[in-house]
PDB file of N, CA and C in Angstrom:
ATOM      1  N   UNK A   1     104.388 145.644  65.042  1.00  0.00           N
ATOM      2  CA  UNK A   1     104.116 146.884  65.740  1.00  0.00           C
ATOM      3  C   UNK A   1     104.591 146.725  67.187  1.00  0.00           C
ATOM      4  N   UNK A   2     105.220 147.940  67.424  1.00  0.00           N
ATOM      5  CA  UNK A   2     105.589 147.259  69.105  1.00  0.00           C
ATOM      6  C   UNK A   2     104.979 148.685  69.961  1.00  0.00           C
ATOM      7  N   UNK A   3     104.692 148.164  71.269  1.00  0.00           N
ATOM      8  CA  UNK A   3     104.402 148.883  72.701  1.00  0.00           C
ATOM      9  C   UNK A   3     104.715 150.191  72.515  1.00  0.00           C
ATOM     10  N   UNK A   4     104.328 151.005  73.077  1.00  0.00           N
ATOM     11  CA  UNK A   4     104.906 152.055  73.711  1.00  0.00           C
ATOM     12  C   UNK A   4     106.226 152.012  74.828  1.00  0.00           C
ATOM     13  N   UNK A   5     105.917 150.907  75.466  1.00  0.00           N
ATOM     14  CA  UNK A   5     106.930 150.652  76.558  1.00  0.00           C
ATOM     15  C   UNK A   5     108.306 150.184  75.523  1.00  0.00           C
ATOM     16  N   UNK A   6     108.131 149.443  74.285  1.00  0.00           N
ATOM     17  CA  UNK A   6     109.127 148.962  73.793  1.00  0.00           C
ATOM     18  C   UNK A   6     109.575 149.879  73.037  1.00  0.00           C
ATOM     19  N   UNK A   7     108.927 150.974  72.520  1.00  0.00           N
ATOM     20  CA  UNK A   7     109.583 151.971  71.531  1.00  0.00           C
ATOM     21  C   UNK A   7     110.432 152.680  72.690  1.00  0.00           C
ATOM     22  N   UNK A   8     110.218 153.032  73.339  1.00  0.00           N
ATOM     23  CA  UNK A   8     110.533 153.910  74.531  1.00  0.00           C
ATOM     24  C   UNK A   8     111.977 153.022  74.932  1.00  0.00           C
ATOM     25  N   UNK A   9     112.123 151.983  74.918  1.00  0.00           N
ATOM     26  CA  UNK A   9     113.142 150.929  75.433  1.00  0.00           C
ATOM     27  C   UNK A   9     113.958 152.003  74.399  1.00  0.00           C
ATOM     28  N   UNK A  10     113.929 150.946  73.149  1.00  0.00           N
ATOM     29  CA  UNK A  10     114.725 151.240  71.851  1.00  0.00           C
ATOM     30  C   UNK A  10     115.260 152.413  72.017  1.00  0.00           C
ATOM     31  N   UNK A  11     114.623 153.546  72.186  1.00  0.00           N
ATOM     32  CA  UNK A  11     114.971 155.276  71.858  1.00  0.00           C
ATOM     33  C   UNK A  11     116.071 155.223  73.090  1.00  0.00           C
ATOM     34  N   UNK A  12     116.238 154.903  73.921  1.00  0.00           N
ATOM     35  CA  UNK A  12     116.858 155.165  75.497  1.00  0.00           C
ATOM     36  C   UNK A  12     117.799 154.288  75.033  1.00  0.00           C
ATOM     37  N   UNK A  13     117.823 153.275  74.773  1.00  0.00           N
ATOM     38  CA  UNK A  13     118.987 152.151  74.236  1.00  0.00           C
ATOM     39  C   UNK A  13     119.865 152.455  73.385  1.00  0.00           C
ATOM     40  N   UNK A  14     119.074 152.951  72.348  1.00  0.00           N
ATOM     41  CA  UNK A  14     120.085 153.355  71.049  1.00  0.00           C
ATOM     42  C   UNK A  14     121.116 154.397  71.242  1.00  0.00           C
ATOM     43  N   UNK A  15     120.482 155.384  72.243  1.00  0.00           N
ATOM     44  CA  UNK A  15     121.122 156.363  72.957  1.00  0.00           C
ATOM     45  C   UNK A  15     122.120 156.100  73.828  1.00  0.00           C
ATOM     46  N   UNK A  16     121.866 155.318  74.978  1.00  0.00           N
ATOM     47  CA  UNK A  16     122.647 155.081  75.806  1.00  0.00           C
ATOM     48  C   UNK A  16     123.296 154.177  75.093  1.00  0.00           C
ATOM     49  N   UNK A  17     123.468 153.037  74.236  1.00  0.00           N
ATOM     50  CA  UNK A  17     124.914 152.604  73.243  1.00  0.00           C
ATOM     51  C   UNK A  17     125.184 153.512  72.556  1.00  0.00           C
ATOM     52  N   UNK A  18     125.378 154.256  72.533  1.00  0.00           N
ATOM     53  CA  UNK A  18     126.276 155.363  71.502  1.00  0.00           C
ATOM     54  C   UNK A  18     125.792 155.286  69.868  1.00  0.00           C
ATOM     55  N   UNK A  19     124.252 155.004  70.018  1.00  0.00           N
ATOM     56  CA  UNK A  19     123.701 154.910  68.511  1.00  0.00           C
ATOM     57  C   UNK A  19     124.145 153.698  67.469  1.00  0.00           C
ATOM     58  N   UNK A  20     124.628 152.425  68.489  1.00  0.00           N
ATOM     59  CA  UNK A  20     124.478 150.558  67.876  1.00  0.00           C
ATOM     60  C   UNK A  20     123.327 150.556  67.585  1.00  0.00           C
ATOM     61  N   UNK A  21     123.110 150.046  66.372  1.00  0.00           N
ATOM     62  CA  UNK A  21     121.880 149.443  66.180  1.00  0.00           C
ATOM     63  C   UNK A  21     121.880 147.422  66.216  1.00  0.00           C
ATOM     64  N   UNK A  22     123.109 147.350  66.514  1.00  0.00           N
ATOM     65  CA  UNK A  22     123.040 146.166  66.663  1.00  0.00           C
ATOM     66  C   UNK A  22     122.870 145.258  68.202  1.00  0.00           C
ATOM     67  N   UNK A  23     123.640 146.173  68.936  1.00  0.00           N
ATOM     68  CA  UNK A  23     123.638 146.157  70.343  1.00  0.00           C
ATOM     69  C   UNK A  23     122.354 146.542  71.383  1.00  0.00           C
ATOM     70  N   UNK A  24     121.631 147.523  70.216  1.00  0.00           N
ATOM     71  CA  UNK A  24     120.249 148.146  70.761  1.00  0.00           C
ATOM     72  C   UNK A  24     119.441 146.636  70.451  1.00  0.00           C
ATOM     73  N   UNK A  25     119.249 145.677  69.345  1.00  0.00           N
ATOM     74  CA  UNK A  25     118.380 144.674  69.425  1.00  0.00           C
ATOM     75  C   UNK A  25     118.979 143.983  69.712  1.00  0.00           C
ATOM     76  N   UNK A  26     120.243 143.023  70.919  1.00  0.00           N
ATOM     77  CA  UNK A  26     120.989 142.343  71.084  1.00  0.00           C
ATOM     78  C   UNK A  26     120.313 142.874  72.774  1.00  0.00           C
ATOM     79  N   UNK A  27     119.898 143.951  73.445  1.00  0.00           N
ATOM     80  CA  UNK A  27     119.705 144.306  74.715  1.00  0.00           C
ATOM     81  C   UNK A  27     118.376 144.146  74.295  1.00  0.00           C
ATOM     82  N   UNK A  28     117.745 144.425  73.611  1.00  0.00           N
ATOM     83  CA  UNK A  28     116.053 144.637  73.332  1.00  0.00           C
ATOM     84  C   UNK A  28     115.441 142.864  73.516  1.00  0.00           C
ATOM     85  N   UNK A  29     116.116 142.144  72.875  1.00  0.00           N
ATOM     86  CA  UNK A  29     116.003 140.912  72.456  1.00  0.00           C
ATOM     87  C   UNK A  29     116.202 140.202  73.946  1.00  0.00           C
ATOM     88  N   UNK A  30     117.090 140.760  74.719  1.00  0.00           N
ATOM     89  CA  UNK A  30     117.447 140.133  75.877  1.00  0.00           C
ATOM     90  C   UNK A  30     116.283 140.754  77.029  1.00  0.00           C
ATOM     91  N   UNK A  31     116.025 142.109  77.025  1.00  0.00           N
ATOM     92  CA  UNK A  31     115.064 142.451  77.921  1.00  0.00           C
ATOM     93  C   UNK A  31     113.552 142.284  77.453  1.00  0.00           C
ATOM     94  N   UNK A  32     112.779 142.020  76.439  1.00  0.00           N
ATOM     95  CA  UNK A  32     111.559 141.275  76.176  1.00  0.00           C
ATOM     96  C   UNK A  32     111.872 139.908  75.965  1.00  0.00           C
ATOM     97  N   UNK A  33     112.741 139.158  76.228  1.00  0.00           N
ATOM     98  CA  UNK A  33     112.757 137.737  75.770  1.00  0.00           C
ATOM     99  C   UNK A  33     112.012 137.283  74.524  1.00  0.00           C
ATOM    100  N   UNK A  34     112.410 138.271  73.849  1.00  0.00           N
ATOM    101  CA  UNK A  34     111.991 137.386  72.080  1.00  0.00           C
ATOM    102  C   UNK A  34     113.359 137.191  71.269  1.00  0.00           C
ATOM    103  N   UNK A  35     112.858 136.370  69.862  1.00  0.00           N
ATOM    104  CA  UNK A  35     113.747 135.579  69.676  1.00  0.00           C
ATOM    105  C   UNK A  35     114.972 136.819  68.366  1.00  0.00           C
ATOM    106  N   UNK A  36     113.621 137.787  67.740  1.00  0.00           N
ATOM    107  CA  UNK A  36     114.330 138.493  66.962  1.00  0.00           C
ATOM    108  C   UNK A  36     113.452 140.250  67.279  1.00  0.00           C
ATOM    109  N   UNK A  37     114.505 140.571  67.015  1.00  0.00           N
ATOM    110  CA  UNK A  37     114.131 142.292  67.556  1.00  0.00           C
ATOM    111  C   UNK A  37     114.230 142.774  65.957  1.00  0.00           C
ATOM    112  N   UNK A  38     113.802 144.172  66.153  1.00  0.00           N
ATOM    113  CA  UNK A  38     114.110 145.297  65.496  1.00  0.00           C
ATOM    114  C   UNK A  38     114.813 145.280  64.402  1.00  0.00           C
ATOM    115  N   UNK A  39     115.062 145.457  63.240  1.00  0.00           N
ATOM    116  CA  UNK A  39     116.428 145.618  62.251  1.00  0.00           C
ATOM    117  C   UNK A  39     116.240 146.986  62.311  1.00  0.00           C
ATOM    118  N   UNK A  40     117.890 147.535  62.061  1.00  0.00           N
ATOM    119  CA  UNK A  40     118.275 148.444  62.292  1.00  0.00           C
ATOM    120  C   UNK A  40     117.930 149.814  62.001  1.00  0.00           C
ATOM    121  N   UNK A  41     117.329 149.192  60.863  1.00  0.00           N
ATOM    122  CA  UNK A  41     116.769 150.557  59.870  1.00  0.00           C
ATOM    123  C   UNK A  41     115.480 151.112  61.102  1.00  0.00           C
ATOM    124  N   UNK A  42     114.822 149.719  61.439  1.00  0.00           N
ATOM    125  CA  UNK A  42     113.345 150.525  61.983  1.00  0.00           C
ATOM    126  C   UNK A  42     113.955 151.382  63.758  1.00  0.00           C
ATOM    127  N   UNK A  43     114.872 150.780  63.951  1.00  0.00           N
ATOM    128  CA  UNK A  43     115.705 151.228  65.501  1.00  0.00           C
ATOM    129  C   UNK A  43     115.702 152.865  64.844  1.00  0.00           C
ATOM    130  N   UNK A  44     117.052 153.097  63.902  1.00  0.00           N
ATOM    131  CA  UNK A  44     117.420 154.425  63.118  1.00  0.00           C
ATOM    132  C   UNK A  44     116.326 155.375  63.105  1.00  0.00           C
ATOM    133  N   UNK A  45     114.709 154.651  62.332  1.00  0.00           N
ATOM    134  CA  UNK A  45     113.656 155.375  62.220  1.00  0.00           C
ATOM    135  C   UNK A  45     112.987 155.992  63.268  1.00  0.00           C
ATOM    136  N   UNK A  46     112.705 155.195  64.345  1.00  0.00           N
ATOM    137  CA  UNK A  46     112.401 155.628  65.196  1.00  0.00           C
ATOM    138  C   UNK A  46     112.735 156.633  66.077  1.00  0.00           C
ATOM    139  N   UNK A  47     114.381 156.167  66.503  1.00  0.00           N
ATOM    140  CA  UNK A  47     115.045 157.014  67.146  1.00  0.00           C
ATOM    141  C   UNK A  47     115.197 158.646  66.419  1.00  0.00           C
ATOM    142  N   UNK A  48     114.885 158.805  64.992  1.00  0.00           N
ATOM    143  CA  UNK A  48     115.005 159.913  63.970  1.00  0.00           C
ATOM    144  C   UNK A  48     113.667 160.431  64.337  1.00  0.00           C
ATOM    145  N   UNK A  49     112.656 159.868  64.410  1.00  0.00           N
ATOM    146  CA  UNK A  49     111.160 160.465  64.400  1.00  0.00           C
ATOM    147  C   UNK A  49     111.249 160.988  65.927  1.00  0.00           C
ATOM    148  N   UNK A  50     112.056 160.146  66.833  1.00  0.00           N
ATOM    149  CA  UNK A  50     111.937 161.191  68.396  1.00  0.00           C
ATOM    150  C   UNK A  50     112.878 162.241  68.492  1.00  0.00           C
ATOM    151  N   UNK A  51     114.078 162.163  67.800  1.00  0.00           N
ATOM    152  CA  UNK A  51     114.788 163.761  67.623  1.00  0.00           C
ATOM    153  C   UNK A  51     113.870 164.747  66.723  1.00  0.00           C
ATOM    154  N   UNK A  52     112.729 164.183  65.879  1.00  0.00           N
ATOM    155  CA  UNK A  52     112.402 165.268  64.973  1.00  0.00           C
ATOM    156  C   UNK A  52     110.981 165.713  66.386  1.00  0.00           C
ATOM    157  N   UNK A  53     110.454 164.698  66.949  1.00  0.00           N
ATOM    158  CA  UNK A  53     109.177 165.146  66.921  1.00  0.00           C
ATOM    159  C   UNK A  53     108.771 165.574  68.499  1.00  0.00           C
ATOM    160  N   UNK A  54     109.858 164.199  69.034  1.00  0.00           N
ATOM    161  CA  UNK A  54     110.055 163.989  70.883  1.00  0.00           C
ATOM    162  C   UNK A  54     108.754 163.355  70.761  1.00  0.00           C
ATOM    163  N   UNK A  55     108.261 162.532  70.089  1.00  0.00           N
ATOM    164  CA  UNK A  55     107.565 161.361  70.659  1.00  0.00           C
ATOM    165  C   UNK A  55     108.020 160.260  69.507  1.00  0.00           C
ATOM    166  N   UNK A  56     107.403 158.885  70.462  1.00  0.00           N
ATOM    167  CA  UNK A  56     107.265 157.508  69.532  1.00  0.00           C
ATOM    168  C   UNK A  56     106.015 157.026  69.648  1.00  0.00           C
ATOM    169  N   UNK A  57     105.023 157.745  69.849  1.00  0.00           N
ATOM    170  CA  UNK A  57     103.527 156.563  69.057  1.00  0.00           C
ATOM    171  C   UNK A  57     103.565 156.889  67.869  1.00  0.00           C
ATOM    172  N   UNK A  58     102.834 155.887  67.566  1.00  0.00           N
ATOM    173  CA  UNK A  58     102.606 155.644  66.272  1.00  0.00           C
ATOM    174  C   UNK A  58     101.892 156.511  65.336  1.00  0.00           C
ATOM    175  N   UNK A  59     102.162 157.033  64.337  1.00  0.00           N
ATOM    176  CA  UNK A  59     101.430 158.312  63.632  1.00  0.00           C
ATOM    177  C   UNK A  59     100.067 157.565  62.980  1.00  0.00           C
ATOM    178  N   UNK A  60     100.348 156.436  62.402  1.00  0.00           N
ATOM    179  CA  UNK A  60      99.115 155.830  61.604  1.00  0.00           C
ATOM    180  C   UNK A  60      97.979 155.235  62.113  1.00  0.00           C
ATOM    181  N   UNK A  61      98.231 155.117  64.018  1.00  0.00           N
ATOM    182  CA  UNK A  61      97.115 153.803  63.984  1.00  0.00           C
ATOM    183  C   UNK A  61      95.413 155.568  64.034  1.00  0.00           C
ATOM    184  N   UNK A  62      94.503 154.406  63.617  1.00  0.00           N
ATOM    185  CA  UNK A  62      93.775 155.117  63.552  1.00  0.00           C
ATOM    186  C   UNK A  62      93.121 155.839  61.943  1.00  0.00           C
ATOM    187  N   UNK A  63      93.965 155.526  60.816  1.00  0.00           N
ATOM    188  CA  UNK A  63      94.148 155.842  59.677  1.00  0.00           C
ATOM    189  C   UNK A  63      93.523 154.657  58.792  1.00  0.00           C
ATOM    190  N   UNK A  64      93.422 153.983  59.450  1.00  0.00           N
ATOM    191  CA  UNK A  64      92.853 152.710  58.673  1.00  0.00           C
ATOM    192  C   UNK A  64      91.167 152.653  58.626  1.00  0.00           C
ATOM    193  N   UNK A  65      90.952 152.275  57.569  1.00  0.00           N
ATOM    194  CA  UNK A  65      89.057 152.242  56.736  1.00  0.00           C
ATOM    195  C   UNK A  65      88.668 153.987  56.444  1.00  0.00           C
ATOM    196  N   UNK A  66      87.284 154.055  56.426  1.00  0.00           N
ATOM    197  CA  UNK A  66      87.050 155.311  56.309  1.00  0.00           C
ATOM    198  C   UNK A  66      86.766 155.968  57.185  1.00  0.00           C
ATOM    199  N   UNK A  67      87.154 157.081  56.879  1.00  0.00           N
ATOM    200  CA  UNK A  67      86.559 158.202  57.354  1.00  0.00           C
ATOM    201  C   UNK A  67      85.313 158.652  58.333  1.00  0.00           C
ATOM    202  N   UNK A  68      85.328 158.768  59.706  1.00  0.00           N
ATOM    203  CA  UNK A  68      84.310 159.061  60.135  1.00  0.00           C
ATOM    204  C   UNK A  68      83.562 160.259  60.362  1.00  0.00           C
ATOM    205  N   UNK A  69      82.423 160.375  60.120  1.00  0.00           N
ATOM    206  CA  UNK A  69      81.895 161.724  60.719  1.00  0.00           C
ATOM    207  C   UNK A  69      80.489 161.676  61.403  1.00  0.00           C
ATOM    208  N   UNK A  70      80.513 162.693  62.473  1.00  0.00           N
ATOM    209  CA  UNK A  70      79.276 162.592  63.172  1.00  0.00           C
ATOM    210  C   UNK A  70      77.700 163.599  62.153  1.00  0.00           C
ATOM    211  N   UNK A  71      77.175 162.989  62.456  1.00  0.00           N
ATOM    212  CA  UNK A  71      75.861 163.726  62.013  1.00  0.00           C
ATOM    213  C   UNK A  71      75.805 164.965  63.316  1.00  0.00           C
ATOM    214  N   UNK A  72      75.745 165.801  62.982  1.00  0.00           N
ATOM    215  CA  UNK A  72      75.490 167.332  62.890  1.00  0.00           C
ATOM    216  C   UNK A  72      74.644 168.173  62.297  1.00  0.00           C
ATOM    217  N   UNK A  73      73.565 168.917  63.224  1.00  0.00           N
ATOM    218  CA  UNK A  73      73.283 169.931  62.331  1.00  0.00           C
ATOM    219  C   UNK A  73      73.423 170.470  61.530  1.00  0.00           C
ATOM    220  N   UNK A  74      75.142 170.617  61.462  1.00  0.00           N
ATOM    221  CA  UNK A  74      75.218 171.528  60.464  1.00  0.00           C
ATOM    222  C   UNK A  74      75.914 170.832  59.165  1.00  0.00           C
ATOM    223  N   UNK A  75      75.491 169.483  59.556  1.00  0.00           N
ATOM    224  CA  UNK A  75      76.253 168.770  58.105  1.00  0.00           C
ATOM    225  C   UNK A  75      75.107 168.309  57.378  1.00  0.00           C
ATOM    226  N   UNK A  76      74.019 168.354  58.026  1.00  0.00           N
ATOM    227  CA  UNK A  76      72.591 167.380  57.485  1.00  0.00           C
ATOM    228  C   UNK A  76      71.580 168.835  56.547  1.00  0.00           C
ATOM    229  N   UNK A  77      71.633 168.506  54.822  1.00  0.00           N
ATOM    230  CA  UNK A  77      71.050 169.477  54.295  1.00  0.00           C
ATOM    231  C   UNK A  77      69.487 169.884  55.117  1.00  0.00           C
ATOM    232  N   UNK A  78      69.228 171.536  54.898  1.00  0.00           N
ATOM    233  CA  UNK A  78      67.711 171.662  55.584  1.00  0.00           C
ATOM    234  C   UNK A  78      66.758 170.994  54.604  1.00  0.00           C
ATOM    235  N   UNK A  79      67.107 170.197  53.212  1.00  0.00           N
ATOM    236  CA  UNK A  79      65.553 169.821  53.177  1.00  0.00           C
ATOM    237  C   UNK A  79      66.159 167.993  53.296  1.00  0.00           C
ATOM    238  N   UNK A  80      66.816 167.761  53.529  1.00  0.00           N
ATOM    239  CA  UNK A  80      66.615 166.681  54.687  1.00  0.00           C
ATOM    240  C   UNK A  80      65.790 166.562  56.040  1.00  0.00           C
ATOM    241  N   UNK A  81      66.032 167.840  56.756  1.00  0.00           N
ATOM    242  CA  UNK A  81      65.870 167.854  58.113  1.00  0.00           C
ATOM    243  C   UNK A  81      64.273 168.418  57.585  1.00  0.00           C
ATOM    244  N   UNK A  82      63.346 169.180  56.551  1.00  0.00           N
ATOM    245  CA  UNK A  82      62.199 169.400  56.356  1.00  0.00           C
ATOM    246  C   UNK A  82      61.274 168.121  56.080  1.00  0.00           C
ATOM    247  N   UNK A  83      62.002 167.455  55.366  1.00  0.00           N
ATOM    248  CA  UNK A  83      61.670 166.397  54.792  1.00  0.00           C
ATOM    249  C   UNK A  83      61.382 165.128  55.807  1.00  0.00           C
ATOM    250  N   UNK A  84      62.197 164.977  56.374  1.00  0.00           N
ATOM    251  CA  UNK A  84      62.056 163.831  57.847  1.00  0.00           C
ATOM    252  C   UNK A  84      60.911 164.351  59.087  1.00  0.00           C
ATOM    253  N   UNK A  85      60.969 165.514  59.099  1.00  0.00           N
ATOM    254  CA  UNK A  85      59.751 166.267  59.935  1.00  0.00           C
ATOM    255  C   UNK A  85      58.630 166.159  59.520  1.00  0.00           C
ATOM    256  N   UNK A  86      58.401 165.846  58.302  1.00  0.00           N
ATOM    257  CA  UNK A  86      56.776 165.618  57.946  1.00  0.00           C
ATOM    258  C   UNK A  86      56.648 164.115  57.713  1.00  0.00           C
ATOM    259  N   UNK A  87      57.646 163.379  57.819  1.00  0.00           N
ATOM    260  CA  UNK A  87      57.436 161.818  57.784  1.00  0.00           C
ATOM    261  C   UNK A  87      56.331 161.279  58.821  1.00  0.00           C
ATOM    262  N   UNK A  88      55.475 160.514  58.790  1.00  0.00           N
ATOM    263  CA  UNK A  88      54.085 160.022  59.634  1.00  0.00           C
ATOM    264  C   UNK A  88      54.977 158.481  60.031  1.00  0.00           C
ATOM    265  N   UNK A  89      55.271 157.766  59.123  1.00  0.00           N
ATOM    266  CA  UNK A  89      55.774 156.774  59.543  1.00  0.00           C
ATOM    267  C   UNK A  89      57.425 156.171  59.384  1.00  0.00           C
ATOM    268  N   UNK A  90      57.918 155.002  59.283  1.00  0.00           N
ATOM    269  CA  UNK A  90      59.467 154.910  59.627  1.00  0.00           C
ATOM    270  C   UNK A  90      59.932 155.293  58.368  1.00  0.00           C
ATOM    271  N   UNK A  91      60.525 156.124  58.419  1.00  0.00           N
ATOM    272  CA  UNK A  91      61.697 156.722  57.106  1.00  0.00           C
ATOM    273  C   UNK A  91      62.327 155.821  56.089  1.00  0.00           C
ATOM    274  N   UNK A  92      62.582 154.366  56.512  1.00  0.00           N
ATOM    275  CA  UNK A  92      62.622 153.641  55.173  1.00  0.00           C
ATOM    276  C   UNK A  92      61.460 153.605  54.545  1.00  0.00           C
ATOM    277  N   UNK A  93      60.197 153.172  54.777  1.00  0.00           N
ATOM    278  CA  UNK A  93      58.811 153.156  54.280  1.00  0.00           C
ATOM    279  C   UNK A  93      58.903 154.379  53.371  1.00  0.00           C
ATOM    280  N   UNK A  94      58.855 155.277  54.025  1.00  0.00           N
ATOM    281  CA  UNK A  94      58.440 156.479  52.924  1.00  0.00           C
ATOM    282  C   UNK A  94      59.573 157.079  52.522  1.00  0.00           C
ATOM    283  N   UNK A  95      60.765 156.841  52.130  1.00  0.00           N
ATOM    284  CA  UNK A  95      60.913 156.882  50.969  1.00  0.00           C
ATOM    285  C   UNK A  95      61.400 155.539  50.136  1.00  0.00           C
ATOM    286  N   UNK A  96      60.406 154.426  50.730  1.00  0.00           N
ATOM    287  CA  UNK A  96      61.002 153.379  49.475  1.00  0.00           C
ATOM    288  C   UNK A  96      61.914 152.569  50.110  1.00  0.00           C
ATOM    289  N   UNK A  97      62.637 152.490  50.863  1.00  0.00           N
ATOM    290  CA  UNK A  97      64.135 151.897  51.000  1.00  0.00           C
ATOM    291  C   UNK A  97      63.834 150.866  51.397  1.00  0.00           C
ATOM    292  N   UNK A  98      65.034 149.654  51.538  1.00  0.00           N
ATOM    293  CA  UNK A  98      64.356 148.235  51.622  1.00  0.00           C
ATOM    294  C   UNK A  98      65.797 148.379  52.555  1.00  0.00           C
ATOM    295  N   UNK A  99      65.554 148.201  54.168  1.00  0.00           N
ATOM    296  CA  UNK A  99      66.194 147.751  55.199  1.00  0.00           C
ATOM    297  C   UNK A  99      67.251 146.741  54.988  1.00  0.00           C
ATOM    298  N   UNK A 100      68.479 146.336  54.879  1.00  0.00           N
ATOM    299  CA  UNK A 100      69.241 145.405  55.251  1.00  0.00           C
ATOM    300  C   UNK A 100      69.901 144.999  55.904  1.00  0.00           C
TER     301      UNK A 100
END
C-alpha cells in the first residue's frame, strides 16, 4: 500500500514521462530510495482511477471486518427500550446472561 504523497508522485510522473511505466518506477525508486517500486500494471491503475475519478486514496481502506453501527433510538426495538426501563438490577442478571 503506498502514501498518499507516493500515489500523488506516481500520477504526476507517469504524466510528466509521457505515460512510461517503466521510467515512472525507475524515478519513483530513485526519489523514495527503495529497492523495487510499482509494476506497471498498478502505475496504469492508478493513474486510470485519477482520470476517472481525480483522486488517488484508496477506495477500500476502511472496508475491512464488520460493519458498524451506532445504537440509536431509532434502531433499538420499543420493547427493548420498555423492557430495560423496568429492569431493578444489571441487565445481564435479569435476563440470564452470563458476562464474558
Amino acid at each position: 500500500m503506498y502514501s498518499i504523497e507516493e500515489r500523488v508522485f506516481l500520477v504526476l510522473e507517469y504524466h510528466r514521462l509521457q505515460e512510461s511505466p517503466t521510467a515512472t518506477r525507475r524515478s519513483f525508486q530513485t526519489r523514495f530510495n527503495v529497492l523495487k517500486g510499482p509494476d506497471a500494471k498498478t502505475i496504469r491503475t492508478l493513474f486510470a482511477k485519477f482520470q476517472r475519478t481525480g483522486s488517488v486514496t484508496d477506495d477500500l481502506v476502511g472496508n475491512v471486518g464488520r460493519k458498524q453501527t451506532a445504537v440509536t433510538p431509532q434502531n433499538v426495538s420499543p420493547q427493548f427500550l420498555e423492557l430495560f426501563s423496568k429492569i431493578q438490577c444489571h441487565p445481564s442478571v435479569e435476563l440470564h446472561l452470563r458476562l464474558v
